[in-house]
Protein backbone atom coordinates (compact mmCIF):
# COMPACT_ATOMS: atom_id res chain seq x y z
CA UNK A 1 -25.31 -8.88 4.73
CA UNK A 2 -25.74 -4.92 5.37
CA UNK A 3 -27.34 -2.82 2.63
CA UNK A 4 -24.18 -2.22 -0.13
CA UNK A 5 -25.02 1.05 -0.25
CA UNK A 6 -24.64 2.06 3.07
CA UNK A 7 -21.33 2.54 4.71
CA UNK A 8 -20.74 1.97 8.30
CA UNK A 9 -18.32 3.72 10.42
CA UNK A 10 -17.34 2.20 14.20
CA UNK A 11 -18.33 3.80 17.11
CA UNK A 12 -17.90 2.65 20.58
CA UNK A 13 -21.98 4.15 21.87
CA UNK A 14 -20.44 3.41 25.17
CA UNK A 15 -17.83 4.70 25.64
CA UNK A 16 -17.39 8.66 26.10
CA UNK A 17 -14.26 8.50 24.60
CA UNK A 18 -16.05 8.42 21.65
CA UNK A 19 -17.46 12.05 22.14
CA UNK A 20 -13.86 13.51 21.79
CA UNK A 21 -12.75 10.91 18.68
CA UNK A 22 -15.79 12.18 16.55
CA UNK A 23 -14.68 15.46 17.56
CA UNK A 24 -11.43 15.72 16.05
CA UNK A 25 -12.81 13.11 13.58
CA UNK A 26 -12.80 15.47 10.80
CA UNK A 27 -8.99 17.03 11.80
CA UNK A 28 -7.86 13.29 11.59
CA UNK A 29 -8.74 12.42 8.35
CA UNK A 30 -7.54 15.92 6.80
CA UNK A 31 -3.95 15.27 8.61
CA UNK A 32 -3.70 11.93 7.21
CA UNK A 33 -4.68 13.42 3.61
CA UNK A 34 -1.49 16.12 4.34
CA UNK A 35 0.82 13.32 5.65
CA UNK A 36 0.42 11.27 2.50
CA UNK A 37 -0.05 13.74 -0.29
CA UNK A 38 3.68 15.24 1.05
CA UNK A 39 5.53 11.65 1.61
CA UNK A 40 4.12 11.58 -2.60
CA UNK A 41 4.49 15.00 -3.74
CA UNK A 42 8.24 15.53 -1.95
CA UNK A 43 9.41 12.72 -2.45
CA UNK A 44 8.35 11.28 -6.00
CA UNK A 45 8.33 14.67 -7.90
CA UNK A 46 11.26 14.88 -10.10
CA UNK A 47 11.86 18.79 -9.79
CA UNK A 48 13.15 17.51 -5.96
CA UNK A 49 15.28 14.87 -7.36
CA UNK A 50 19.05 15.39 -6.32
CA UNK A 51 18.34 18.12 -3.69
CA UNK A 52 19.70 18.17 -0.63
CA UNK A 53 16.19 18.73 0.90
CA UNK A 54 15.22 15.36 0.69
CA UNK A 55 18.21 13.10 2.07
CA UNK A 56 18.17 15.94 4.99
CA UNK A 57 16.84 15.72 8.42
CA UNK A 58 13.90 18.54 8.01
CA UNK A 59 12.47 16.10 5.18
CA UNK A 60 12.45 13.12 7.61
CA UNK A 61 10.87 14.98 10.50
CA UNK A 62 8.20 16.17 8.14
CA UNK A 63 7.47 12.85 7.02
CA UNK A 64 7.53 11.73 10.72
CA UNK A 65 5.24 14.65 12.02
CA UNK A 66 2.24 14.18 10.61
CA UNK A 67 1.79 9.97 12.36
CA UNK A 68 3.48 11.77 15.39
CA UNK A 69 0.45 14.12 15.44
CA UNK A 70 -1.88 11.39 14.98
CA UNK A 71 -0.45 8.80 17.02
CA UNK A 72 -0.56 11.61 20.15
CA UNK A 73 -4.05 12.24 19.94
CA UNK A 74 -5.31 8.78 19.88
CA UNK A 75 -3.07 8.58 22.76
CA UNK A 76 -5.07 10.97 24.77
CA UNK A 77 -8.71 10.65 23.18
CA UNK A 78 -9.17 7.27 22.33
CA UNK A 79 -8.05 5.05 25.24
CA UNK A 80 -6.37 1.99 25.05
CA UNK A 81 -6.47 -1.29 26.64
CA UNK A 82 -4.05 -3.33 28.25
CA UNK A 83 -4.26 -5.60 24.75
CA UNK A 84 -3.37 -3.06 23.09
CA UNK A 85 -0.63 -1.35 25.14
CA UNK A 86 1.54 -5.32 25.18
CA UNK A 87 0.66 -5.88 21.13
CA UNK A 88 2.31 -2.21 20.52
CA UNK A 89 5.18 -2.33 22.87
CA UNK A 90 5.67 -5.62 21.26
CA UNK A 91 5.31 -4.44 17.64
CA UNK A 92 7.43 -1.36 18.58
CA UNK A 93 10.21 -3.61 20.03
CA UNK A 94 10.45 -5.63 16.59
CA UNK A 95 10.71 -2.75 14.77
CA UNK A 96 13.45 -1.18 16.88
CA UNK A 97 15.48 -4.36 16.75
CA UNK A 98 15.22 -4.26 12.77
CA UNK A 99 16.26 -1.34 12.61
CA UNK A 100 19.57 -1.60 14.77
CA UNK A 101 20.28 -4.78 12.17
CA UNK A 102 19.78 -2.25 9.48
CA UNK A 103 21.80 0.67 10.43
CA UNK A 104 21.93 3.69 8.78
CA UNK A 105 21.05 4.91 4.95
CA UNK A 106 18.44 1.92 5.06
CA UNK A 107 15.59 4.38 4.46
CA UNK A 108 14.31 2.31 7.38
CA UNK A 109 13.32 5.50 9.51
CA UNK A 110 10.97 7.20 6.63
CA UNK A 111 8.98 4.47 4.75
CA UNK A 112 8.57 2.04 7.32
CA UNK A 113 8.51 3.49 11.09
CA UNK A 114 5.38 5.38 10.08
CA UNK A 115 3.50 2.51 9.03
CA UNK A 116 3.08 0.66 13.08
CA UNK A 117 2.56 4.97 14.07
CA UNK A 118 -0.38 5.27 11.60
CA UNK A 119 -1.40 2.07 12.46
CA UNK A 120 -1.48 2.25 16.06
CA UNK A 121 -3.01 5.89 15.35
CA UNK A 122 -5.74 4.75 12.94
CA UNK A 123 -6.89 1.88 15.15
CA UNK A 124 -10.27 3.28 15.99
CA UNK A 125 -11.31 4.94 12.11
CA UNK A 126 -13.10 2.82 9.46
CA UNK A 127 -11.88 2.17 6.36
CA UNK A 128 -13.33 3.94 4.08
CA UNK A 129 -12.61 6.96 6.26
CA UNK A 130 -8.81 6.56 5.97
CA UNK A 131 -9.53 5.91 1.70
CA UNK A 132 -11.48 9.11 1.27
CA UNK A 133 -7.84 10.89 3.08
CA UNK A 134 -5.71 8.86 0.72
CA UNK A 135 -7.64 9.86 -1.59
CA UNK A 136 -7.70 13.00 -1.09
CA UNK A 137 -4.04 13.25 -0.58
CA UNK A 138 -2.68 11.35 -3.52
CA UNK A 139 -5.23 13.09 -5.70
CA UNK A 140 -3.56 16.33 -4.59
CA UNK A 141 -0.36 14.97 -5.17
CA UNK A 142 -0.80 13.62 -8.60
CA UNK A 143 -2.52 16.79 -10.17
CA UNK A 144 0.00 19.20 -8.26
CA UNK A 145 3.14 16.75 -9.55
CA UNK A 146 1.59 17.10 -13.67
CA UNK A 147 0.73 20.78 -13.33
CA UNK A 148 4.39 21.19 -12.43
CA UNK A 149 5.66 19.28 -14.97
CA UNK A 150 3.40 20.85 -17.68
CA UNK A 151 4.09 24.48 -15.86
CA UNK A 152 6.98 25.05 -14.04
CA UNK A 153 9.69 23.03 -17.31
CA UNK A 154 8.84 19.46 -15.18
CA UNK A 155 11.10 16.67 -15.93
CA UNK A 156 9.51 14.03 -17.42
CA UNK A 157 10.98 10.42 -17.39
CA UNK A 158 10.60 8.25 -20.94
CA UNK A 159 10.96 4.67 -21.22
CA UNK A 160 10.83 2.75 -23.97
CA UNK A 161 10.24 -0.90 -23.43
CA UNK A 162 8.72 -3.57 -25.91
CA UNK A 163 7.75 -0.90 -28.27
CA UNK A 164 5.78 0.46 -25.73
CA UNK A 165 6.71 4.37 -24.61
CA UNK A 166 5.88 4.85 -21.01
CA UNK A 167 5.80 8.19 -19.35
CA UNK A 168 6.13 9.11 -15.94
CA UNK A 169 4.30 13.23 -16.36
CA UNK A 170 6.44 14.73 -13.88
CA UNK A 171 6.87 11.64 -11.29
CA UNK A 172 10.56 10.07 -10.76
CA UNK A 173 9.76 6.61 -13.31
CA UNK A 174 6.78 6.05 -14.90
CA UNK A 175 5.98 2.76 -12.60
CA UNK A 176 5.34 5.66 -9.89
CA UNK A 177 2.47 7.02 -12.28
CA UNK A 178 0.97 3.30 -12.41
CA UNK A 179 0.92 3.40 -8.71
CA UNK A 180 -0.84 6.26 -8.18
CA UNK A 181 -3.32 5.30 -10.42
CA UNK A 182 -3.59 2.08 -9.49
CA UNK A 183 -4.09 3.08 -6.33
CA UNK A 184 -6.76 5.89 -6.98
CA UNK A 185 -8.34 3.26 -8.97
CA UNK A 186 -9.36 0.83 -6.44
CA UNK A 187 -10.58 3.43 -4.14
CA UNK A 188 -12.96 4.98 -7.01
CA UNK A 189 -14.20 1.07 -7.93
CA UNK A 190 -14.78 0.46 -4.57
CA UNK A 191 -16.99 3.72 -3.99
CA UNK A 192 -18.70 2.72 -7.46
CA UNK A 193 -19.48 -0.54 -5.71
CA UNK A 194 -20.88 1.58 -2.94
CA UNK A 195 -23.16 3.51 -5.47
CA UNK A 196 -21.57 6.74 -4.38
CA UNK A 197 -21.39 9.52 -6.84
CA UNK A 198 -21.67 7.18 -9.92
CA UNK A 199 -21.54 9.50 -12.35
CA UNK A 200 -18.43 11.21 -11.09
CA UNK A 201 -16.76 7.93 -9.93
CA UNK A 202 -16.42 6.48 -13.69
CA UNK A 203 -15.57 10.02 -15.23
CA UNK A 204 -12.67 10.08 -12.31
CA UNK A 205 -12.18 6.00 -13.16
CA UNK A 206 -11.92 6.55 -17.13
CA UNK A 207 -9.43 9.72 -16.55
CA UNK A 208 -6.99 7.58 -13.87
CA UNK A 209 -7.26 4.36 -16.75
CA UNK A 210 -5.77 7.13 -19.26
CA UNK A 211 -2.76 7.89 -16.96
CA UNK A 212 -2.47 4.04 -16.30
CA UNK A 213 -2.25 3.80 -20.09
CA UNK A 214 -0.02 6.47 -20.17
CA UNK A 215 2.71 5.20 -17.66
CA UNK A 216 2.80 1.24 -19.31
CA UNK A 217 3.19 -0.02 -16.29
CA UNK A 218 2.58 -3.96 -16.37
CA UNK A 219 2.65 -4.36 -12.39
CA UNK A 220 0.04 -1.71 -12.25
CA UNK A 221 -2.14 -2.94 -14.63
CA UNK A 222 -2.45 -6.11 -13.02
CA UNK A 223 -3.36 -5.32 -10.04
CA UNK A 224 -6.22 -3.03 -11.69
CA UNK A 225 -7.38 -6.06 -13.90
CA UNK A 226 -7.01 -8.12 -10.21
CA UNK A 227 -9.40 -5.15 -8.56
CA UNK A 228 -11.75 -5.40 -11.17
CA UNK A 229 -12.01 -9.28 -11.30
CA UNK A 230 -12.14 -8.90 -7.44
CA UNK A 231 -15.65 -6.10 -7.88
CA UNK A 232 -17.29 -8.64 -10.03
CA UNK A 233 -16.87 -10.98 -7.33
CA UNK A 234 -17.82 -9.43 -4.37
CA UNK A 235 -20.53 -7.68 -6.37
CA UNK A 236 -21.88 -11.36 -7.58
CA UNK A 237 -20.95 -13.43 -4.42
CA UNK A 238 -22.69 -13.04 -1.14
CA UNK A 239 -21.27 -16.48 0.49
CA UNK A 240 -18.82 -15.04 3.36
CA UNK A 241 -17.24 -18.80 2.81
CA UNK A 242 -16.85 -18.24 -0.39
CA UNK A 243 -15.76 -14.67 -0.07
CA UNK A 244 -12.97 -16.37 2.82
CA UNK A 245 -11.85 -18.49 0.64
CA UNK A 246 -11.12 -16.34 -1.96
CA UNK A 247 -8.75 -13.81 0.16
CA UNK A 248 -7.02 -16.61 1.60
CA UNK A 249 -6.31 -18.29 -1.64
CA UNK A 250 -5.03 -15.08 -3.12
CA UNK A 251 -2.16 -15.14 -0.27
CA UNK A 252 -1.40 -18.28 -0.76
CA UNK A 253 -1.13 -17.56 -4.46
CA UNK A 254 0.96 -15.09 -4.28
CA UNK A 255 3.47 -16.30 -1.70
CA UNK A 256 3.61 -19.85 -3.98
CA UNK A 257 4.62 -17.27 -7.06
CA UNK A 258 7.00 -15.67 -4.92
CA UNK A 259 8.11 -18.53 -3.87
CA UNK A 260 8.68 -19.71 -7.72
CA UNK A 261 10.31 -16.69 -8.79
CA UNK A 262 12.93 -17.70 -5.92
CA UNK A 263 13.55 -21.02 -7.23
CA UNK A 264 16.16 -22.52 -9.54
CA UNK A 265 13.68 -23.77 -11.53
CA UNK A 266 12.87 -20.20 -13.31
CA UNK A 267 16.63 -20.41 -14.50
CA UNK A 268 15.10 -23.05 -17.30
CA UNK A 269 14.71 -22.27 -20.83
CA UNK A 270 11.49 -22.70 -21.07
CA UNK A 271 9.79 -20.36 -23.14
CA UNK A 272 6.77 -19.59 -20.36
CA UNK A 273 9.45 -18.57 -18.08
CA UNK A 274 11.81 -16.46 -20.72
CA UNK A 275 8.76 -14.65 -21.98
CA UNK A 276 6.79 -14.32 -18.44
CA UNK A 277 10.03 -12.65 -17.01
CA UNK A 278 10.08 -10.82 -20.65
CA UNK A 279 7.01 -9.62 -19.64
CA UNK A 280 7.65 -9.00 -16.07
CA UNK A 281 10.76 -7.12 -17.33
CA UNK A 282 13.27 -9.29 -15.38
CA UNK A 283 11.43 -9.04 -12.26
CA UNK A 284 11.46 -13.56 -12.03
CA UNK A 285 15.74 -13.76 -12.62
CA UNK A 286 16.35 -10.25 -10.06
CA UNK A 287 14.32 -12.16 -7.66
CA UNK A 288 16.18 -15.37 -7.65
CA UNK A 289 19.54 -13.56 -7.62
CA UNK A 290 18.75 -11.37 -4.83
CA UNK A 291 17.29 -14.65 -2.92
CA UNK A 292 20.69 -15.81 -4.08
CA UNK A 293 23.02 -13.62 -2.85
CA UNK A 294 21.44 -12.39 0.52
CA UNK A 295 20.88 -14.88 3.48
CA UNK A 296 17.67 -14.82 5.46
CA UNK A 297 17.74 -13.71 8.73
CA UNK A 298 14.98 -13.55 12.10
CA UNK A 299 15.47 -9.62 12.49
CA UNK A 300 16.29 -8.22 9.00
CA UNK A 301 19.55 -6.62 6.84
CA UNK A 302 20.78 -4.03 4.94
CA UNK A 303 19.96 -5.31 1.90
CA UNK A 304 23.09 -5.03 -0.86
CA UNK A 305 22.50 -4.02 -4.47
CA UNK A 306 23.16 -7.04 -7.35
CA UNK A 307 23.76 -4.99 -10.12
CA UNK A 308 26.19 -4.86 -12.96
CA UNK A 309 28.89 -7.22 -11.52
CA UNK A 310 26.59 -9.92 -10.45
CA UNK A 311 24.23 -10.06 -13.61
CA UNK A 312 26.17 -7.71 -16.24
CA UNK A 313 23.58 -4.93 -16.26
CA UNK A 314 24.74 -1.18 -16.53
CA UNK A 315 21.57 0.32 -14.32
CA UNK A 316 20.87 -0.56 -11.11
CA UNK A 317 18.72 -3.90 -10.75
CA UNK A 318 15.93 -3.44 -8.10
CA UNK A 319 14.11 -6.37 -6.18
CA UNK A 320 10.17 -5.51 -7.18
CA UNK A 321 8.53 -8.59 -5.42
CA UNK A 322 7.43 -6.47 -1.98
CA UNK A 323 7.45 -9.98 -0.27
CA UNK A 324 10.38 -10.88 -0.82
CA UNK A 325 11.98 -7.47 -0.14
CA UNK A 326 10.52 -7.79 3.33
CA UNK A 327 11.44 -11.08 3.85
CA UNK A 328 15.29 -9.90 3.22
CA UNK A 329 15.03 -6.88 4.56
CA UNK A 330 13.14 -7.02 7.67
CA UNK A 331 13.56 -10.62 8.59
CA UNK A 332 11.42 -13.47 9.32
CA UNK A 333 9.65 -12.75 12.58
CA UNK A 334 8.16 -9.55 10.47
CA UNK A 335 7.17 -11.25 7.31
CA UNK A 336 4.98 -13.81 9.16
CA UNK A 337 3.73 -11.14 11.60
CA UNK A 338 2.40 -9.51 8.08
CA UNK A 339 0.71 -12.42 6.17
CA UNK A 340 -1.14 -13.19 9.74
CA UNK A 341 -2.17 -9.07 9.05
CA UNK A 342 -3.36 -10.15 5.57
CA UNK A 343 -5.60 -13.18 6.52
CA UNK A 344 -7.08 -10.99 9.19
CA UNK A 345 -7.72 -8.20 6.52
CA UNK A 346 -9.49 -10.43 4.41
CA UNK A 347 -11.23 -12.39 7.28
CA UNK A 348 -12.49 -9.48 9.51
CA UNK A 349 -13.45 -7.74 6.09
CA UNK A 350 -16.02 -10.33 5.68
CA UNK A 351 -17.25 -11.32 8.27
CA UNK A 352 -17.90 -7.61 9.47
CA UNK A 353 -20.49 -7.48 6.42
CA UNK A 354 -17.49 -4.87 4.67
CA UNK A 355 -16.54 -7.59 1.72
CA UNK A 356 -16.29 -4.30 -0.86
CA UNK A 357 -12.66 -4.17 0.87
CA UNK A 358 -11.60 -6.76 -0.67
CA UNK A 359 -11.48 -5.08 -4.18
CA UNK A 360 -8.35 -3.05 -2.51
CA UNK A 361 -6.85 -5.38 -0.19
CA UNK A 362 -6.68 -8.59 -2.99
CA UNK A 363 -5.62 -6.28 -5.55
CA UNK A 364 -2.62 -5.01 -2.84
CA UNK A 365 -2.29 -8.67 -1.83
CA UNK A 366 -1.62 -9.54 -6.15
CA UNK A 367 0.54 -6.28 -6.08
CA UNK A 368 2.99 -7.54 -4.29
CA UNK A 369 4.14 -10.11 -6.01
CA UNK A 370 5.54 -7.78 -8.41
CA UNK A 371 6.33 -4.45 -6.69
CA UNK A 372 7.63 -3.16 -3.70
CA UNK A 373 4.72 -0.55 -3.96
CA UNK A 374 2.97 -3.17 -1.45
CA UNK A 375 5.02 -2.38 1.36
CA UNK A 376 4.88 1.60 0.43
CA UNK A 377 2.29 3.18 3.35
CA UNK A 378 1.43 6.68 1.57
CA UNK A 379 0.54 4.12 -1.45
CA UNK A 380 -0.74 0.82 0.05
CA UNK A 381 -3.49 2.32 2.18
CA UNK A 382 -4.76 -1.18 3.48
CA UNK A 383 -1.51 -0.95 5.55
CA UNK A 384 -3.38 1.07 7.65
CA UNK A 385 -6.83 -0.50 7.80
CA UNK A 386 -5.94 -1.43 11.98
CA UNK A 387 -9.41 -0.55 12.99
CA UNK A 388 -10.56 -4.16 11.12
CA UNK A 389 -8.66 -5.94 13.92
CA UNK A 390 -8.66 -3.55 16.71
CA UNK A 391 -12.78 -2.61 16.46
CA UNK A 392 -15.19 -5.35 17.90
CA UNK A 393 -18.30 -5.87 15.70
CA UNK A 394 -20.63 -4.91 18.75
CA UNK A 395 -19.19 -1.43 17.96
CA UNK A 396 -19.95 -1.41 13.99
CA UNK A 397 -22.68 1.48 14.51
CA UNK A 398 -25.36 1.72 11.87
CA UNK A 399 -24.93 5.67 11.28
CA UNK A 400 -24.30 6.50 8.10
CA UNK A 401 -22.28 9.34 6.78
CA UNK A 402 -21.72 10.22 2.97
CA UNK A 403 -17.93 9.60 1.65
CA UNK A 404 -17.38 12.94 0.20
């Protein structure tokens, strides 16, 4: 296995191609950071809530510009092989069909088309290249959105649940705060992992656990415990078997628990269930009555609301599990196309001497069971972690540049 303290970034030696990617290399990575600190900033920032601004057409192009940008200059400086040209056209062609079975209002257009742009765009950058710009960008999202709220009057959203008060400091729900953290979390434990910055990493880590604490959010705050479990692992382990094994039983995991809360058989009153959807905050019944009430299809739906008719709730009841949301929502054919993507994540992760990825990508994978954060791009960065597939090993170089 590679030195853990090194991190290697792909580069095709033989390929001149390569001379133009590495120069606009640096232009890349600060358009991604852009592109996902506005889809955050615009869009989850309660001083834009209720504007017209954001269900009009100049927010959508802006969200759309910055893969647009990125997707046309891997177009003309990277190449692309016949491979690749068929698995896009083919990827391209499900997604169009979705979204015809959709229709309009979906929010199909904004937090899904990017994600095959920016992945078809990001094919040929390492990983920890595209989580230094999500970092970046969500980091300038998050300390923008609380400076507004403690500056400019902010609105802040309160929720108290359990006893528990949970604050959102300027986002639209507090769950949005967990995210972010969450997020910002696993990318800072797996540059500790790295040994990079130490010092700074666990000052950054103990300030983004305060702001986890802060927003109470449960789904959050398991997929942090999952991400730490998951760097104690990889840190301990050095068995790619094992390592396999691992990411491929967290899949199946978390399908079988999706799977579960789908079932009649969470409708008992047993007292695991009662308090585990207690805890869950209703998450286990929403999931069965959505599965319940909407068919499954090959190609997708507009998915309807259950809310206060179906269950006798006065808000608006929300289907967290991401994989089931996708299941209902963009259809079969997509879901399996996406657990395939998750095997391969965990598969090419390891056996390209990168395991460290795992302490993001299992920590997505347990995510998703219980929100539809999962399925978010400008949150879920191993969405976009295409070069894993898409980069042969030969072309794993052994320079080594410091994540700044």
């Amino acid at each position: 296995m590679n030195n853990q303290n090194t991190v290697s970034h792909f580069v095709d030696h033989g390929s001149t191609n390569n001379v133009n990617n590495l120069k606009f290399f640096k232009l890349r990575k600060v358009i991604l950071s852009i592109g996902i600190f506005y889809s955050i900033f615009f869009n989850y920032n309660n001083l834009f809530v209720g504007s017209n601004f954001l269900d009009g057409k100049l927010n959508l192009v802006l969200i759309f510009l910055f893969p647009m940008i990125l997707f046309i200059v891997s177009m003309l400086f990277d190449g692309i092989s016949i491979y690749e040209i068929i698995f896009f056209l083919l990827l391209f062609s499900i997604c169009i069909i979705i979204g015809i079975n959709l229709g309009s209002g979906s929010g199909f257009l904004g937090t899904f088309i990017p994600i095959p742009m920016y992945f078809f765009a990001l094919r040929k950058i390492h990983p920890m290249d595209i989580m230094v710009s999500f970092e970046r960008g969500i980091c300038a999202a998050l300390i923008l959105t609380i400076f507004t709220y403690f500056m400019v009057d902010g609105i802040q959203v309160v929720i108290q649940d359990r006893g528990l008060t949970k604050q959102s400091l300027g986002f639209t729900l507090p769950n949005v705060l967990g995210t972010v953290s969450f997020s910002l979390i696993s990318i800072n434990l797996t540059k500790l992992f790295l040994n990079k910055n130490k010092k700074n990493n666990i000052i950054i880590l103990l300030f983004l656990f305060f702001l986890l604490f802060k927003s109470g959010a449960i789904s959050a705050w398991i997929a942090t415990v999952t991400a730490l479990v998951i760097a104690l692992v990889v840190h301990s382990i050095y068995n790619k078997k094992i390592l396999n094994i691992i990411g491929v039983l967290s899949i199946i995991f978390s399908l079988s628990v999706t799977l579960w809360f789908t079932s009649s058989t969470i409708l008992s009153t047993s007292s695991f269930s009662n308090r585990l959807n207690e805890i869950l905050n209703g998450r286990i019944f929403f999931s069965y009555y959505y599965m319940l009430l909407t068919p499954i299809k090959m190609f997708g739906q507009a998915i309807n609301n259950v809310g206060a008719y179906q269950l006798g709730y006065s808000i608006r009841v929300n289907l967290d599990s991401n994989y089931l949301y996708w299941l209902l929502k963009y259809g079969v054919l997509f879901s399996i196309l996406f657990i395939i993507y998750l095997v391969l994540l965990v598969t090419k992760s390891v056996n390209k001497d990168m395991p460290y990825l795992l302490i993001p990508i299992i920590s997505f994978i347990i995510y998703g069971i219980v929100e539809a954060g999962q399925g978010l791009y400008y949150f879920n960065f191993t969405l976009l972690f295409s070069s894993l597939i898409f980069m042969n090993g030969n072309y794993v170089a052994n320079r080594i540049e410091e994540i700044k």
